[in-house]
C-alpha atoms as a PDB file:
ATOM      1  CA  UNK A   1     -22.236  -6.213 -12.468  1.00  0.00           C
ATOM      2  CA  UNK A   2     -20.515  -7.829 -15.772  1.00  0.00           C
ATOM      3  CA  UNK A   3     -16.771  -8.171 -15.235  1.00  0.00           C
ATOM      4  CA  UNK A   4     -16.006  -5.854 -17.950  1.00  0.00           C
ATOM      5  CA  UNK A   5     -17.197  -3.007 -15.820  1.00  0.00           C
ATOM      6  CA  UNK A   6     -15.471  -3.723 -12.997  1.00  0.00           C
ATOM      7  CA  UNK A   7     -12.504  -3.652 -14.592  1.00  0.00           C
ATOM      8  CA  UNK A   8     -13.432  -0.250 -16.232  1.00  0.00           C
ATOM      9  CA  UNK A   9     -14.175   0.764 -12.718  1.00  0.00           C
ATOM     10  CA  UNK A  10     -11.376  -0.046 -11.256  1.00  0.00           C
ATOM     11  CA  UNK A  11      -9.331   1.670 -14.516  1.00  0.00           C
ATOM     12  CA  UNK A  12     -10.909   5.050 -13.439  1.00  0.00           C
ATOM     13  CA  UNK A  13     -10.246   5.024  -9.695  1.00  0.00           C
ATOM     14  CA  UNK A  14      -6.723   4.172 -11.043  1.00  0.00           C
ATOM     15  CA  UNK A  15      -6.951   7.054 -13.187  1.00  0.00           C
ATOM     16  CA  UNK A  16      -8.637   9.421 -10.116  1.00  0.00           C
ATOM     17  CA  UNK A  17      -5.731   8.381  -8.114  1.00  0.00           C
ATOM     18  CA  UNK A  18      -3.227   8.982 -10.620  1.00  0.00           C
ATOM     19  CA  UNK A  19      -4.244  12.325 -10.514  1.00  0.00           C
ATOM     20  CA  UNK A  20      -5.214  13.189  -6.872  1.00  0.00           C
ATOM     21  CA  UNK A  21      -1.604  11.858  -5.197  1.00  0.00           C
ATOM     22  CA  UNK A  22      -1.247  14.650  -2.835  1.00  0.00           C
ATOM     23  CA  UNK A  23      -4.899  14.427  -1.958  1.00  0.00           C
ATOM     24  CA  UNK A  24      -5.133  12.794   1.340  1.00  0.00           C
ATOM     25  CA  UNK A  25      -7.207   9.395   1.421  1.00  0.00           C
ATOM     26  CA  UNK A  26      -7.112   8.327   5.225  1.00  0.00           C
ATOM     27  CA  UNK A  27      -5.391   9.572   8.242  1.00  0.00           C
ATOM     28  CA  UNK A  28      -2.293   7.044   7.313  1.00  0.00           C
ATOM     29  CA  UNK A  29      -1.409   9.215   3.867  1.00  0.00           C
ATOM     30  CA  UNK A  30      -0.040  12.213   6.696  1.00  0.00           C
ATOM     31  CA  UNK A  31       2.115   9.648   7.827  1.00  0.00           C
ATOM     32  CA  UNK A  32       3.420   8.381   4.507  1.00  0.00           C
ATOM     33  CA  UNK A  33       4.763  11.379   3.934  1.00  0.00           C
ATOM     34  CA  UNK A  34       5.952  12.334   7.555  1.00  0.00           C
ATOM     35  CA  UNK A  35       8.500   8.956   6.873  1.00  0.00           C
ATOM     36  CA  UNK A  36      11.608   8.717   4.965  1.00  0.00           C
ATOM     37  CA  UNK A  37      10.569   6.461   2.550  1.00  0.00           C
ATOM     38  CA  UNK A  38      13.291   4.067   1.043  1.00  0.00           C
ATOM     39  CA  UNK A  39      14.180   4.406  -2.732  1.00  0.00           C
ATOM     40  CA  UNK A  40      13.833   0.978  -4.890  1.00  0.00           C
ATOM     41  CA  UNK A  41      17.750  -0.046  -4.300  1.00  0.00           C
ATOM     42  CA  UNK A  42      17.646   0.298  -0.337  1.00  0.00           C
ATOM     43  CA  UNK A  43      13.791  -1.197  -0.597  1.00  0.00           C
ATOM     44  CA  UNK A  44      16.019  -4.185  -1.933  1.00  0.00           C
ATOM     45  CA  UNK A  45      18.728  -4.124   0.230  1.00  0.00           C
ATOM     46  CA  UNK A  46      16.452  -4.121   3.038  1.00  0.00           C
ATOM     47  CA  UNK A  47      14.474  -7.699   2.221  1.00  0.00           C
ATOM     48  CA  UNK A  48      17.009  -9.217   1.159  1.00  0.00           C
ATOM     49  CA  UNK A  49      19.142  -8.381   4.734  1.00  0.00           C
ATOM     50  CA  UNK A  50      15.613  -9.843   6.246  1.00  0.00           C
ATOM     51  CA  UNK A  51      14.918  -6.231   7.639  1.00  0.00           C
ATOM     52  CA  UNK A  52      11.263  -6.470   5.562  1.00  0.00           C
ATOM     53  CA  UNK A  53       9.253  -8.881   3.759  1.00  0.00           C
ATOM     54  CA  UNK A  54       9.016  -9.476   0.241  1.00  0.00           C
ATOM     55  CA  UNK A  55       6.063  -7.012  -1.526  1.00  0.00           C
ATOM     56  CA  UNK A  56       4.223  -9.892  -2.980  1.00  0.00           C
ATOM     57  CA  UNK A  57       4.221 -11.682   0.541  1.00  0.00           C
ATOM     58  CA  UNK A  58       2.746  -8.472   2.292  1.00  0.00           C
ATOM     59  CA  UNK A  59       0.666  -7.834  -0.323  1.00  0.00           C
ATOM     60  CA  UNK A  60      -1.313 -11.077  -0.082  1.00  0.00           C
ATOM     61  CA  UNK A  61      -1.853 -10.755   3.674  1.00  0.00           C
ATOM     62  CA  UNK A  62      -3.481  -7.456   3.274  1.00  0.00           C
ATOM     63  CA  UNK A  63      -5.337  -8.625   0.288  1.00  0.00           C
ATOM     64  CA  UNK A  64      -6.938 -11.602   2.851  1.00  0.00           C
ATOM     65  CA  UNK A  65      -7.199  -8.404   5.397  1.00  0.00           C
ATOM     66  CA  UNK A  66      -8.852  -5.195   3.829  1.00  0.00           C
ATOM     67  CA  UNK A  67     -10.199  -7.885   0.807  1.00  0.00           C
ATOM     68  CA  UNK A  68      -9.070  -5.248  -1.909  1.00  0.00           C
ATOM     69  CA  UNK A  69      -6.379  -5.356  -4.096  1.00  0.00           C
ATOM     70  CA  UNK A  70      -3.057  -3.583  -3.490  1.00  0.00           C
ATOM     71  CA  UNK A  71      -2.531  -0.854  -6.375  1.00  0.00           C
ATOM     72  CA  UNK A  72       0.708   0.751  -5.011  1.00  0.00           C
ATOM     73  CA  UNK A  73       2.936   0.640  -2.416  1.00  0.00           C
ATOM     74  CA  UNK A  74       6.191   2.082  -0.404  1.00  0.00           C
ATOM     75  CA  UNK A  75       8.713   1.086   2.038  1.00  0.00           C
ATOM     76  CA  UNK A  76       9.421   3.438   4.678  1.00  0.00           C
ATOM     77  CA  UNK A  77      10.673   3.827   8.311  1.00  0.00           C
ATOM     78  CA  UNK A  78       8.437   4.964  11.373  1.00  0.00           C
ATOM     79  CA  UNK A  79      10.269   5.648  14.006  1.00  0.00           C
ATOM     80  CA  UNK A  80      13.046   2.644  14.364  1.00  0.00           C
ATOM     81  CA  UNK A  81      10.778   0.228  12.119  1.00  0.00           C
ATOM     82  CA  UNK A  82      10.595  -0.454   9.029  1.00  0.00           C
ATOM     83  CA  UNK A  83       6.324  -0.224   7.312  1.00  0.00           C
ATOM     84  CA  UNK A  84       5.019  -1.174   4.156  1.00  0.00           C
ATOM     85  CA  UNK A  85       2.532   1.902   2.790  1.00  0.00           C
ATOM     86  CA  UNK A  86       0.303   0.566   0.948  1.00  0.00           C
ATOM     87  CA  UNK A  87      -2.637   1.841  -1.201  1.00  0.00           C
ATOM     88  CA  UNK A  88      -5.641  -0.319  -1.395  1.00  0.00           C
ATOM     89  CA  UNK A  89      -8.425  -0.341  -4.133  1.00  0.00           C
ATOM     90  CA  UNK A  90     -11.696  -1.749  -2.353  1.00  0.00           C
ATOM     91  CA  UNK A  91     -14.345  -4.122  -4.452  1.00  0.00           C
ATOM     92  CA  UNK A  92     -16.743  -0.976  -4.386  1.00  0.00           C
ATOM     93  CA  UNK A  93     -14.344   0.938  -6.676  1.00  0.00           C
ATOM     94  CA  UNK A  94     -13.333   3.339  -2.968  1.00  0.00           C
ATOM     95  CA  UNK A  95      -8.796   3.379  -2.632  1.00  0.00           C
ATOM     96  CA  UNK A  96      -7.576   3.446   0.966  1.00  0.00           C
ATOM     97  CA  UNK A  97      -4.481   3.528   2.435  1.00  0.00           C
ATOM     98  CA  UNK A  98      -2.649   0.757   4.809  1.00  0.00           C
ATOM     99  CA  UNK A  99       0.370   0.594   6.920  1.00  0.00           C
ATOM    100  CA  UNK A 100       1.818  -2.920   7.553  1.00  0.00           C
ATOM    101  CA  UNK A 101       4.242  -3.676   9.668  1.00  0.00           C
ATOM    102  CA  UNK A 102       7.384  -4.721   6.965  1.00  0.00           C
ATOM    103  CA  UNK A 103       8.805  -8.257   8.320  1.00  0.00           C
ATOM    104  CA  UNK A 104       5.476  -9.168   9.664  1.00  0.00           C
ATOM    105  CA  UNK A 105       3.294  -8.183   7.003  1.00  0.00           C
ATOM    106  CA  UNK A 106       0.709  -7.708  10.187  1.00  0.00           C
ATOM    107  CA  UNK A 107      -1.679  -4.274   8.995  1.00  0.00           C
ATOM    108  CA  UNK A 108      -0.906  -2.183  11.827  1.00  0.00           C
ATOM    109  CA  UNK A 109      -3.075   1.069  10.712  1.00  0.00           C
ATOM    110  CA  UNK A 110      -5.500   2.176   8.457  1.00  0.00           C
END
């Protein structure tokens, strides 16, 4: 497939999920919103007190993981933990949802 529609590919599944956000994707998206999910200051707060891992270092571990490329993501706590929700877009154009574990960056559920 040429590169050029890939990329248009992946433009409309950004575009689809745009538009479908309270459209569950996987069984993990119940329990995105079942969390308190931290707003960008106390997202901040919380890496830099070492409580989580920086996005970008999470981010590439799932990248090597699920082998798709992270399109959005929140910080939220489960229980007394603190989990990176993530929202995958797959090499076959399909978006999926990941929860990694935030100081780790270990996926712990799809």
């Amino acid at each position: 497939m040429k590169w050029y529609l890939k990329k248009f590919s992946a433009l409309l599944c950004l575009i689809f999920l745009a538009g479908a956000v309270n459209a569950p994707v996987s069984p993990v998206v119940s329990d995105a919103h079942a969390q308190s999910c931290l707003n960008p200051a106390e997202a901040r707060k919380a890496v830099k007190n070492g409580q989580a891992s920086p996005l970008s270092r999470v981010s590439a571990n799932v990248r090597r993981t699920t082998g798709g490329e992270v399109v959005g993501a929140n910080l939220c706590r489960r229980g007394n933990r603190l989990v990176y929700i993530l929202t995958v877009l797959r090499s076959n154009g399909s978006a999926t949802r990941v929860m990694a574990d935030a100081r780790s960056g270990r996926v712990v559920g799809r």
